[in-house]
Each structure stands twice: as C-alpha cells, then as structure tokens.
N, C-alpha and C. Protein backbone atom coordinates (compact mmCIF):
# COMPACT_ATOMS: atom_id res chain seq x y z
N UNK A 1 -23.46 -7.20 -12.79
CA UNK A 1 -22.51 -6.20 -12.33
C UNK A 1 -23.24 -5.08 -11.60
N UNK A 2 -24.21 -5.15 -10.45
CA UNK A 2 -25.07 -3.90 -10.12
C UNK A 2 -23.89 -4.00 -8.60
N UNK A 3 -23.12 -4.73 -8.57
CA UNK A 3 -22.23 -3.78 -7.79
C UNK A 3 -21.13 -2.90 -7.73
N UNK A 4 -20.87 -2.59 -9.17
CA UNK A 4 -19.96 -1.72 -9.63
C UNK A 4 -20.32 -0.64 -10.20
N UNK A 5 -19.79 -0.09 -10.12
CA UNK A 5 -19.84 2.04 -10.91
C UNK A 5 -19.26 1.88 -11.98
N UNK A 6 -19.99 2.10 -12.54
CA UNK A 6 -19.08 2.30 -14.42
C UNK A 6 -19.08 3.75 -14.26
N UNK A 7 -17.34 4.58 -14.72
CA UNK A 7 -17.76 5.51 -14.84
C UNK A 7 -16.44 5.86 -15.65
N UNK A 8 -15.53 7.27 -16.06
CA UNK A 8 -14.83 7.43 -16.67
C UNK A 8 -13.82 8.72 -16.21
N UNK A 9 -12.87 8.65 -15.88
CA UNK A 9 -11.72 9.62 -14.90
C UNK A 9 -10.64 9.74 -16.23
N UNK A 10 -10.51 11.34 -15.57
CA UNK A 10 -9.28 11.71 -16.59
C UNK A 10 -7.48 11.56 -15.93
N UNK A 11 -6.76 10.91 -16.08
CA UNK A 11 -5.57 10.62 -16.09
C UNK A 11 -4.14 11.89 -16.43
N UNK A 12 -3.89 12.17 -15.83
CA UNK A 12 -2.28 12.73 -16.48
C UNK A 12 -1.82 11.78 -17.00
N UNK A 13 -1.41 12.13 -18.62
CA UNK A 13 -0.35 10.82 -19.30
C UNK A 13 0.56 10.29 -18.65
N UNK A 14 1.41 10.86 -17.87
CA UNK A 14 2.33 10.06 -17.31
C UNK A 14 1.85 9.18 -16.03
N UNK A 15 0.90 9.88 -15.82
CA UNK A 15 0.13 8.91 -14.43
C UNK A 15 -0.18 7.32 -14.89
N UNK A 16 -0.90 7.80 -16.01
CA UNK A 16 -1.54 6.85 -16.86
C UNK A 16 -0.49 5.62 -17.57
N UNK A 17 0.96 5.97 -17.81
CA UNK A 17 2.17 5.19 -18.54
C UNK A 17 2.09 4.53 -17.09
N UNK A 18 2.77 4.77 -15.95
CA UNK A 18 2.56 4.30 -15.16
C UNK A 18 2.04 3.32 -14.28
N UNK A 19 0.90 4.03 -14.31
CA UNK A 19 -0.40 2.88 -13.93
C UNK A 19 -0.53 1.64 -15.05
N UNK A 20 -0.12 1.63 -16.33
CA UNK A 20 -0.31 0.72 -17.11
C UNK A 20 0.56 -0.03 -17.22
N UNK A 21 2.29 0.58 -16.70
CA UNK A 21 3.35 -0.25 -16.84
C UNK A 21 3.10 -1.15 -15.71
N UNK A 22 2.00 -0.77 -14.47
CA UNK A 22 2.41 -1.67 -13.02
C UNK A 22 1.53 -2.64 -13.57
N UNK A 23 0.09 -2.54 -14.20
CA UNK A 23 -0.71 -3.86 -14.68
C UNK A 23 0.13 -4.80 -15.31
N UNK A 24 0.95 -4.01 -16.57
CA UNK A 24 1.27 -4.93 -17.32
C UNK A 24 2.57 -6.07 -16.46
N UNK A 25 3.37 -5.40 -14.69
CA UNK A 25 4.00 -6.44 -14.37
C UNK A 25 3.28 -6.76 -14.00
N UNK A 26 2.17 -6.87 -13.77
CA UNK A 26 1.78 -7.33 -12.41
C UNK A 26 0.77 -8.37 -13.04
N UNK A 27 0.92 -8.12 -14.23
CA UNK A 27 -0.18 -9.20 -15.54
C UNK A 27 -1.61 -9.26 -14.88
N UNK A 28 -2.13 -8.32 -14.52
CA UNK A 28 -3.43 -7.93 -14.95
C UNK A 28 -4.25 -6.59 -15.83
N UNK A 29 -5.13 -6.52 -15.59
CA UNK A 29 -6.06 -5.45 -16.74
C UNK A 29 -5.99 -4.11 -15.78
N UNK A 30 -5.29 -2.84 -16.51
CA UNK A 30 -5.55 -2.00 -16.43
C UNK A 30 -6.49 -1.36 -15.20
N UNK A 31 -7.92 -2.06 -15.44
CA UNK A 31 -8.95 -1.62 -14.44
C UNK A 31 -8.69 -2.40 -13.16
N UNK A 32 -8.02 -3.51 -12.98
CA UNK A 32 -7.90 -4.34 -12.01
C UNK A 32 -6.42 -3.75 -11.09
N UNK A 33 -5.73 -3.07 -12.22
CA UNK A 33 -4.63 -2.57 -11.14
C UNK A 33 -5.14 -1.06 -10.40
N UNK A 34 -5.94 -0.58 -10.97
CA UNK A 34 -6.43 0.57 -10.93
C UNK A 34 -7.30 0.17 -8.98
N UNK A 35 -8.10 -0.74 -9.45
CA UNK A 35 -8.99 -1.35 -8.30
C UNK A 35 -8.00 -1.44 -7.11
N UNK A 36 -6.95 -2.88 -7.70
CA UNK A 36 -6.00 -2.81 -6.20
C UNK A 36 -5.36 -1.73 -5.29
N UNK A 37 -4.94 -0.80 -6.58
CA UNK A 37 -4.23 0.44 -5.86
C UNK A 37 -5.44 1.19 -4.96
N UNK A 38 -6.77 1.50 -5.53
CA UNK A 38 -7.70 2.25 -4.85
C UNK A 38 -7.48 1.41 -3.40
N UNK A 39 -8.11 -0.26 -3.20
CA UNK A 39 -8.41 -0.99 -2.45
C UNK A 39 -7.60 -0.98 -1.67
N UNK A 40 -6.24 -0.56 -1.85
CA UNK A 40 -4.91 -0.50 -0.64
C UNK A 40 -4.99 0.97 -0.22
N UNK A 41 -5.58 1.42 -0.80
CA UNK A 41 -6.03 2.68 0.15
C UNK A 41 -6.39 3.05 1.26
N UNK A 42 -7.80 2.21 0.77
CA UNK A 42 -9.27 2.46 1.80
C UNK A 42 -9.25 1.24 2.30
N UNK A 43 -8.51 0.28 3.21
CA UNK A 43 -8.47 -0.79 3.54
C UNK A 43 -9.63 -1.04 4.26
N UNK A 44 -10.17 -2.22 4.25
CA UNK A 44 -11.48 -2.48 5.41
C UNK A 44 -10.89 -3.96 6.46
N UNK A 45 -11.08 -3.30 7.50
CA UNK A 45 -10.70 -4.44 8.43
C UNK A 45 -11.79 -5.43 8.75
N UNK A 46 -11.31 -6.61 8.32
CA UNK A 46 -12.39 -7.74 8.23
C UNK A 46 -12.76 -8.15 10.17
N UNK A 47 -12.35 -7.04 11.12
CA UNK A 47 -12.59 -7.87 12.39
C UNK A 47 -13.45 -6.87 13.01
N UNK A 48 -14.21 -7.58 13.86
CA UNK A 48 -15.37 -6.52 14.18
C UNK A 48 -14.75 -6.03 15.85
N UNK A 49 -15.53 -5.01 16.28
CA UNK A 49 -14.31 -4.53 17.40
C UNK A 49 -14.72 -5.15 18.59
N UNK A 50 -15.43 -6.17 18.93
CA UNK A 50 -15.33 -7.31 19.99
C UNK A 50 -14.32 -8.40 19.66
N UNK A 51 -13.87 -8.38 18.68
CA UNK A 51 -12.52 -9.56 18.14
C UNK A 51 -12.08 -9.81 19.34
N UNK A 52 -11.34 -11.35 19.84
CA UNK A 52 -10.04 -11.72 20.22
C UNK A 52 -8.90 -11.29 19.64
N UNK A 53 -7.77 -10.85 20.57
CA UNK A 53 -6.55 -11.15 20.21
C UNK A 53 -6.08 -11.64 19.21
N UNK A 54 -6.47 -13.15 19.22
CA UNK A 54 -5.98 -13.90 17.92
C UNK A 54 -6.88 -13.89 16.84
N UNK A 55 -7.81 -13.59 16.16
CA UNK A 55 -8.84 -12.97 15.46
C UNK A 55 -7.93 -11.79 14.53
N UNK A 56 -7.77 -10.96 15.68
CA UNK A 56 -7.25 -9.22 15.21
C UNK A 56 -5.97 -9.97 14.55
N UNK A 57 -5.06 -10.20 15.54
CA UNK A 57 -3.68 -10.64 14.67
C UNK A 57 -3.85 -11.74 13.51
N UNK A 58 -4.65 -12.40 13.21
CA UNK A 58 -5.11 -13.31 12.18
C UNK A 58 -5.14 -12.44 11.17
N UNK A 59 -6.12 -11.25 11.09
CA UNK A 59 -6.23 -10.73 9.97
C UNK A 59 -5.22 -9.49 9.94
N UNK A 60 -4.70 -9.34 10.30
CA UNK A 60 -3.52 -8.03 10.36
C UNK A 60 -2.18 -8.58 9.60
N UNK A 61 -1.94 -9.93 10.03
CA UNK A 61 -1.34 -10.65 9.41
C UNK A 61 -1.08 -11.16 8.05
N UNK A 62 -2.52 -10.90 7.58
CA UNK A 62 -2.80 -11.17 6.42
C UNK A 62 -2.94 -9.13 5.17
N UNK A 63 -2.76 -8.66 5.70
CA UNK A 63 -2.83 -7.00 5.10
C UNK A 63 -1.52 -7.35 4.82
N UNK A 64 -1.36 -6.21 3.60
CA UNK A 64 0.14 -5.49 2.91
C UNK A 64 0.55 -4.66 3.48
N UNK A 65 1.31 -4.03 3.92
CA UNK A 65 2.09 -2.88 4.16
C UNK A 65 1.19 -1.76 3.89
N UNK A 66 0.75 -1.86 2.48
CA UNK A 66 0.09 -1.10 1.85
C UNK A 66 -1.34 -0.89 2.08
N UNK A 67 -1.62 -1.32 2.84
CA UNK A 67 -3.24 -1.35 3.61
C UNK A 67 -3.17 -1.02 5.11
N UNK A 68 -1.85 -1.05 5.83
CA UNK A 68 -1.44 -1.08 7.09
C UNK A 68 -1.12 0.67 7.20
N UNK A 69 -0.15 1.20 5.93
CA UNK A 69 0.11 2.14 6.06
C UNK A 69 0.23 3.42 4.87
N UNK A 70 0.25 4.39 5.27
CA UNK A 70 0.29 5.60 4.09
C UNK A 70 1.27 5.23 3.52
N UNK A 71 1.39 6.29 1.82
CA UNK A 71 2.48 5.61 1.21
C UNK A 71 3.38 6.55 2.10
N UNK A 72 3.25 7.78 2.79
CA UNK A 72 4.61 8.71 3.23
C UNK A 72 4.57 7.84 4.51
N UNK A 73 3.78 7.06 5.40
CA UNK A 73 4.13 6.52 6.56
C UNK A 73 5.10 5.44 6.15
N UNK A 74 5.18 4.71 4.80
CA UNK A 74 5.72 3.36 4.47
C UNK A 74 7.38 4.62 4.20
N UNK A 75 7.36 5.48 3.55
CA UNK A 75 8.84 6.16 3.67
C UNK A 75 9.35 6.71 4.48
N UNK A 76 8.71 7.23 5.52
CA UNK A 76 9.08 7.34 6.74
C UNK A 76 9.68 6.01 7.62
N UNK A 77 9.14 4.87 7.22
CA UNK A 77 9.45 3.47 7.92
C UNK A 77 10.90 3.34 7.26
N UNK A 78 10.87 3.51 5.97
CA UNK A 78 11.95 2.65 5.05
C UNK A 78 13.34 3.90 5.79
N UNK A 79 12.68 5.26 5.73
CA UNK A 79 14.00 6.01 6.28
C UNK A 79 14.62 6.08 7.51
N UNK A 80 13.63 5.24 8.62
CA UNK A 80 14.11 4.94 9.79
C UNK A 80 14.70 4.06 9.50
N UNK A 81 14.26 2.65 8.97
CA UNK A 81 14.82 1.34 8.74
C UNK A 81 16.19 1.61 8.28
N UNK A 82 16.67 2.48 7.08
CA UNK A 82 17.93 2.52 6.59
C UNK A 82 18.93 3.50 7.38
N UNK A 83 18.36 3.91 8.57
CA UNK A 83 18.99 5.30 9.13
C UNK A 83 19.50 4.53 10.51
N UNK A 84 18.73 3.46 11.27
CA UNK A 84 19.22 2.24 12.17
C UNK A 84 20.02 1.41 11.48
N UNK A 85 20.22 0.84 10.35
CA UNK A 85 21.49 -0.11 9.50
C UNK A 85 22.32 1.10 9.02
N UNK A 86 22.39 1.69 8.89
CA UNK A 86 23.24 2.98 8.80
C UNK A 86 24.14 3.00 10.57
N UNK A 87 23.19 3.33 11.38
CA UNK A 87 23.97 3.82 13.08
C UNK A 87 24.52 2.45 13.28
N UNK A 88 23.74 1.44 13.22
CA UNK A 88 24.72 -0.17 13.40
C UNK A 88 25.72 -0.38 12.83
N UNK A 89 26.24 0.49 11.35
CA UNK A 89 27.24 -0.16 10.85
C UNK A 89 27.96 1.19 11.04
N UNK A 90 27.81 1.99 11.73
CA UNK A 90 28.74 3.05 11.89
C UNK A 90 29.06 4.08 11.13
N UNK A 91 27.76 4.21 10.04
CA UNK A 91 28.08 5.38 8.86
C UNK A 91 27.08 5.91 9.15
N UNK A 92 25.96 6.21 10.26
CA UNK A 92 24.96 7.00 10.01
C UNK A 92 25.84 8.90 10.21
N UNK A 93 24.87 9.76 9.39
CA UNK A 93 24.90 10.82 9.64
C UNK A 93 24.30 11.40 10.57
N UNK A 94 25.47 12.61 11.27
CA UNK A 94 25.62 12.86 12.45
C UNK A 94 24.22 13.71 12.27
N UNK A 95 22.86 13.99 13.41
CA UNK A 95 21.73 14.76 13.66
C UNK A 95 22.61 16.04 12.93
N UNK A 96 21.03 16.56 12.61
CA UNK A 96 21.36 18.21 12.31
C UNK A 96 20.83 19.01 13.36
C-alpha cells in the first residue's frame, strides 16, 4: 500500500450518517465511497492533448456527469432541463 495516505479527517455527524448511508446503497466500505466521491471531483482525463477526435469522445463517453461537472453546474443543468419541459408543456413560469 505505498500508494496510499493513511490518515484521519474529522466529519460533521450528519455528514458522516450520510456518507455512510450512500456506501451502505451503494454496498461498498465506507472508505471506498469516501474515495469515489473525492475521485468524481478531481477527475483526470485519460487523453493526452494531441488526442483524435475519436480518442477524446471515447473517453468522455465513458465519465459520469459527476466528473464532467460541478455538483451546482449538474443543478443548474437539471433547472434548465425542467424549466424547457416546463415551456414545452406550457406551464413554465413567466421570467422575472
């Protein structure tokens, strides 16, 4: 394990209920949900910047949402998304 940091972070309890309720759906360990969430953070793009076209979209393709974008950029998406099916079906609210 000399590529990992052992180390020890303090939690807000409720942060912590949280973070433990998403392992337990997500049926892994605690430290492993802890990892993914960091890892969708700090995404690393596996393409080097001479890539092809199809290279770049190969691996872009393959990212989460959650590696693509902030969590306020992903609610900003979801509030456009529901604010266009809103104006299509004729109930959006009128601009302020």
């Amino acid at each position: 394990m000399e590529d990992t940091h052992r180390s020890q972070y303090r939690l807000p309890w409720p942060l912590y209920e949280e973070l433990k309720a998403a392992a337990d759906k997500n049926r892994r360990p605690l430290n492993a949900e802890l990892v993914a969430r960091l890892e969708s953070t700090f995404p690393r793009l596996a393409v080097s910047a001479d890539a092809d076209i199809p290279a770049l979209h190969a691996t872009i393709s393959k990212m989460s949402l959650a590696e693509l974008m902030t969590p306020a950029e992903i609610t900003m998406f979801a509030e456009r998304m529901l604010e266009a099916v809103r104006h299509k079906r004729g109930t959006a609210k009128p601009p302020r």
